[in-house]
N, C-alpha and C. Protein backbone atom coordinates (compact mmCIF):
# COMPACT_ATOMS: atom_id res chain seq x y z
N UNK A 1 4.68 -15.27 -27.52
CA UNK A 1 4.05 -15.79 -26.33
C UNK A 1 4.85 -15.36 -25.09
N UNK A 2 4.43 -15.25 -24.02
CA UNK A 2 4.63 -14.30 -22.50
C UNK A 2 5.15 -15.65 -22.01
N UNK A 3 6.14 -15.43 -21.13
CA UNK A 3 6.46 -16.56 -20.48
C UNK A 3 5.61 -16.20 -18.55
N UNK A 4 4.97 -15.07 -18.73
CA UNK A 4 4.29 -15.17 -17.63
C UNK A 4 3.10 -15.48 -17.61
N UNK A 5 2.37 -16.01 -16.38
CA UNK A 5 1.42 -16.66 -16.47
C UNK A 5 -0.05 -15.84 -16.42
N UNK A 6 -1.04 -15.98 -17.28
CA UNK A 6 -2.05 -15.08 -17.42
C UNK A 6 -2.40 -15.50 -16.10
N UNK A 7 -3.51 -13.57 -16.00
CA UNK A 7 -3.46 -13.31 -14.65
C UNK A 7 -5.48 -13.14 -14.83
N UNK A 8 -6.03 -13.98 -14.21
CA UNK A 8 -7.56 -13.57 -14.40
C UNK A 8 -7.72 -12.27 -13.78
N UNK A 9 -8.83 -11.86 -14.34
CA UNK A 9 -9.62 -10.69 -13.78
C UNK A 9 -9.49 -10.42 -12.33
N UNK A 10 -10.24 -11.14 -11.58
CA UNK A 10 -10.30 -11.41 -10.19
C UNK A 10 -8.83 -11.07 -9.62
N UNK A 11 -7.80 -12.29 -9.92
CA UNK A 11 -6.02 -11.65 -9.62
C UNK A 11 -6.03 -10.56 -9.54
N UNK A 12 -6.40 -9.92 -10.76
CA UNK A 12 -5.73 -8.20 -11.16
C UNK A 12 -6.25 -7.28 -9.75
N UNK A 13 -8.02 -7.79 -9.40
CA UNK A 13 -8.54 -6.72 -8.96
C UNK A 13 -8.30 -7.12 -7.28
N UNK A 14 -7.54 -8.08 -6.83
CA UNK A 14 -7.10 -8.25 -5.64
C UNK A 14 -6.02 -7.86 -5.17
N UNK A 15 -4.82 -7.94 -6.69
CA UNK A 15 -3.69 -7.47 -6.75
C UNK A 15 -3.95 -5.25 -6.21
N UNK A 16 -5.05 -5.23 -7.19
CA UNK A 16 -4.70 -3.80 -7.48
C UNK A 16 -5.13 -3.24 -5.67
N UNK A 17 -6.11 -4.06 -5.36
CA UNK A 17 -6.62 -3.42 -4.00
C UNK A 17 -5.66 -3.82 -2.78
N UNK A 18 -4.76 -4.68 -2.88
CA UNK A 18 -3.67 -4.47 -1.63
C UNK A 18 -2.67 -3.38 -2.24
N UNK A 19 -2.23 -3.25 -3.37
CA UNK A 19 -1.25 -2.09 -3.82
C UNK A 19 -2.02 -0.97 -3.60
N UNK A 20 -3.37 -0.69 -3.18
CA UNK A 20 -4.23 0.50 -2.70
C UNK A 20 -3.83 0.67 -1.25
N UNK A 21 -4.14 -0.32 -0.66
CA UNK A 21 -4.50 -0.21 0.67
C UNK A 21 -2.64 -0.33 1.32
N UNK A 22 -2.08 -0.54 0.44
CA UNK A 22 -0.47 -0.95 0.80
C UNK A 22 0.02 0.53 0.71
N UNK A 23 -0.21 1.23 -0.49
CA UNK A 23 0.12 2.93 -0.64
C UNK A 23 -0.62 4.15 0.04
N UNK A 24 -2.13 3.59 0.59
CA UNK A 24 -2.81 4.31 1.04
C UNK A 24 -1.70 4.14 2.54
N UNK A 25 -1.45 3.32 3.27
CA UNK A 25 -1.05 3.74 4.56
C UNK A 25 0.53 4.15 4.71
N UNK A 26 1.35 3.93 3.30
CA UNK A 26 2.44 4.40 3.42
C UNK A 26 1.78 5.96 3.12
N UNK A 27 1.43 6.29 2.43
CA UNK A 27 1.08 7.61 2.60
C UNK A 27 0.36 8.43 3.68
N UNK A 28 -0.52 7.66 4.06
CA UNK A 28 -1.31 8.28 5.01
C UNK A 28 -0.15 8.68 6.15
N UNK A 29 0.96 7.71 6.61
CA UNK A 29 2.18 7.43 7.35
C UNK A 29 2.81 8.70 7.00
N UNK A 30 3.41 9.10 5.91
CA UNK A 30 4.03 10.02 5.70
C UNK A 30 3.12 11.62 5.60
N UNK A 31 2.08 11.62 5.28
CA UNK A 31 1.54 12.65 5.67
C UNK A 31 1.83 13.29 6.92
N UNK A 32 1.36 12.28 7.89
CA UNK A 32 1.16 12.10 9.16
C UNK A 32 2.35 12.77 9.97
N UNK A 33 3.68 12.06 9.33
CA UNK A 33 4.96 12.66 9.64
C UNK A 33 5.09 13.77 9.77
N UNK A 34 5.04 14.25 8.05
CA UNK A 34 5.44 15.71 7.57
C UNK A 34 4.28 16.63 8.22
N UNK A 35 3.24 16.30 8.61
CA UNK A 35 2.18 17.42 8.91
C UNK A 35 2.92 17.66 10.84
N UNK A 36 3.43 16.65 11.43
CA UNK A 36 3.74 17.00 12.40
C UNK A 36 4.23 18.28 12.69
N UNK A 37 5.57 18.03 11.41
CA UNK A 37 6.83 19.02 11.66
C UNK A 37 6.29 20.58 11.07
N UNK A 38 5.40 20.29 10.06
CA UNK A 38 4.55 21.36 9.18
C UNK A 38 2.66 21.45 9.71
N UNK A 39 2.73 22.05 10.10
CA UNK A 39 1.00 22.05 10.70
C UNK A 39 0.54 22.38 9.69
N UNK A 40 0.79 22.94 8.68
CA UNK A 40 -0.03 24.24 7.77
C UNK A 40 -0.45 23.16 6.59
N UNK A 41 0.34 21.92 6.64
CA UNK A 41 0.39 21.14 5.49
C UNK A 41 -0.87 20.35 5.35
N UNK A 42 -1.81 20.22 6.36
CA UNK A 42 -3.28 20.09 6.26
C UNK A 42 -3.86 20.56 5.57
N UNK A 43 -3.98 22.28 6.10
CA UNK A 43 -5.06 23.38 5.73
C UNK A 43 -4.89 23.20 3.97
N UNK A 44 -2.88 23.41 3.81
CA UNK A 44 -3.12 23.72 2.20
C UNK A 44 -3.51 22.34 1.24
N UNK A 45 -3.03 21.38 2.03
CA UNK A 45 -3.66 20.07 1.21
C UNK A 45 -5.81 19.99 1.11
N UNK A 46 -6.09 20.61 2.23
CA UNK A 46 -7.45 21.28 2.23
C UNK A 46 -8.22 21.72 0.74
N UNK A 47 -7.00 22.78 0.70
CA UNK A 47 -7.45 23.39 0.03
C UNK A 47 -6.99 22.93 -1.65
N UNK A 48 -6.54 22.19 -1.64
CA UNK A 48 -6.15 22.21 -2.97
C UNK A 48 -6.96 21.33 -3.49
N UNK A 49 -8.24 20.22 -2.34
CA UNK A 49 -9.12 19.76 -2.67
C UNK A 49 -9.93 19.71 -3.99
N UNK A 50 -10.20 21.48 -4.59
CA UNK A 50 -11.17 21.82 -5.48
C UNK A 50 -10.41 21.55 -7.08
N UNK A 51 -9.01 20.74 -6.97
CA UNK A 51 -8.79 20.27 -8.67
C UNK A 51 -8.52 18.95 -8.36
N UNK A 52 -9.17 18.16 -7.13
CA UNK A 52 -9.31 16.95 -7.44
C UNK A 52 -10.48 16.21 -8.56
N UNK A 53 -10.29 15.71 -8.79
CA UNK A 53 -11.00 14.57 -9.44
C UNK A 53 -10.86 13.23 -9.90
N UNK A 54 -11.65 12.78 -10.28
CA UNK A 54 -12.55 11.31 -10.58
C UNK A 54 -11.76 11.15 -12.42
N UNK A 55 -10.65 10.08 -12.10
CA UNK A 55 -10.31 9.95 -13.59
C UNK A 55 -11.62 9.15 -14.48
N UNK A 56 -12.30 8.54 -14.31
CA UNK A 56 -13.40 7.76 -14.45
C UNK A 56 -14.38 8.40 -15.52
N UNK A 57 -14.46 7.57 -16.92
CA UNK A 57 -15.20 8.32 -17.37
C UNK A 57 -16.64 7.76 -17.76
N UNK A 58 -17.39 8.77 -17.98
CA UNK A 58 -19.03 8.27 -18.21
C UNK A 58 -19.54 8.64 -16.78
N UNK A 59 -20.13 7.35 -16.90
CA UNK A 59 -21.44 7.19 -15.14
C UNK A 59 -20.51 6.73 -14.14
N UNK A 60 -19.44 6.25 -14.29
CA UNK A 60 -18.98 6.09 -12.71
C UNK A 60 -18.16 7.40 -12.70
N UNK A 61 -17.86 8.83 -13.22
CA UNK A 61 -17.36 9.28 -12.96
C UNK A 61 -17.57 10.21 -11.48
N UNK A 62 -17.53 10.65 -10.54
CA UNK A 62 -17.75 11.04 -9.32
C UNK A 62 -16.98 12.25 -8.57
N UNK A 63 -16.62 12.86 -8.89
CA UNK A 63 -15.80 14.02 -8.54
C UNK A 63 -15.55 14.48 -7.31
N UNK A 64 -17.03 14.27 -6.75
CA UNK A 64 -17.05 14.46 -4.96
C UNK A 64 -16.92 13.88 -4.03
N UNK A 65 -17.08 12.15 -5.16
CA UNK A 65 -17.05 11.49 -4.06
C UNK A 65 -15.09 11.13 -3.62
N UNK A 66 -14.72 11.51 -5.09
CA UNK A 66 -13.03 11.42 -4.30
C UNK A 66 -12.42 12.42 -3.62
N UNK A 67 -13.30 13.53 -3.87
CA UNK A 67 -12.49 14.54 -2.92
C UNK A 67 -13.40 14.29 -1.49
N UNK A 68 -14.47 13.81 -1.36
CA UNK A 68 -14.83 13.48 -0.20
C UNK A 68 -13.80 12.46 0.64
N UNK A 69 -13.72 11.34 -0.30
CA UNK A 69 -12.50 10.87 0.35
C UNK A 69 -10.92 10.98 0.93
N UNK A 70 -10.93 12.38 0.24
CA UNK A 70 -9.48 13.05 0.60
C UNK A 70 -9.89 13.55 1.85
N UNK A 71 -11.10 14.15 1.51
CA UNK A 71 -11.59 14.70 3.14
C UNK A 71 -11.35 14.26 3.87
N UNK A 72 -12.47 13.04 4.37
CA UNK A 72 -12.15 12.26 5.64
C UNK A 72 -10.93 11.68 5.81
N UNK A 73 -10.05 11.49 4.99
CA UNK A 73 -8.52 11.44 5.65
C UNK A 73 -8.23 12.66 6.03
N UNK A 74 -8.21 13.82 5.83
CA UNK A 74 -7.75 15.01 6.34
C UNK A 74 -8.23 15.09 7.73
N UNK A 75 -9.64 14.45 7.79
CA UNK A 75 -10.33 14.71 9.11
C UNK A 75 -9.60 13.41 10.30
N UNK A 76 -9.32 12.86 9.51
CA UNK A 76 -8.81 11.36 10.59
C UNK A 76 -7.08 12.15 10.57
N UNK A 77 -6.65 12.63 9.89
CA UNK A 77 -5.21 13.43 10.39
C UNK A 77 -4.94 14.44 11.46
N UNK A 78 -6.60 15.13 11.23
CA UNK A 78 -6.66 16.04 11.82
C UNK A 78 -7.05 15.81 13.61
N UNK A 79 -7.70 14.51 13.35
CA UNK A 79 -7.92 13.65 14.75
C UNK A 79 -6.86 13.63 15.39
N UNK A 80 -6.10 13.02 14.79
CA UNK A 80 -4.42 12.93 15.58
C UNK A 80 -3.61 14.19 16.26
N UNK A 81 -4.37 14.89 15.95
CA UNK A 81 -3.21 15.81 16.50
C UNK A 81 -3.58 15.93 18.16
């Protein structure tokens, strides 16, 4: 027996979406940085777009829609400048 306390469903999936949104802006942050000092670090993150994918398997799997989402951060980075 766990001496920690079971965690419902709901917990997990509130937990998991601030550790999203908590890593999404440390990253987005550090992108942001390094693309300053490196301009080029856009274009090639651009491009390396085409071996993203959707770990997801079956029917929610989506391939475009996560590299779409890499997109529009590229495009909101690309705002900043």
């Amino acid at each position: 027996m766990s001496d920690q306390p079971s965690t419902s469903a709901s917990d997990q999936a509130i937990d998991a979406r601030r550790r999203e949104m908590a890593i999404e802006h440390l990253l987005f942050g550090t992108i942001r940085f390094v693309a300053k000092r490196h301009p080029d670090l856009l274009d090639e993150l651009d491009g390396s777009l085409d071996h993203l994918w959707d770990k997801a398997r079956g029917d929610d799997r989506d391939d475009e829609a996560v590299r779409e989402v890499a997109r529009r951060f590229l495009k909101s980075l690309r705002a900043e400048r």
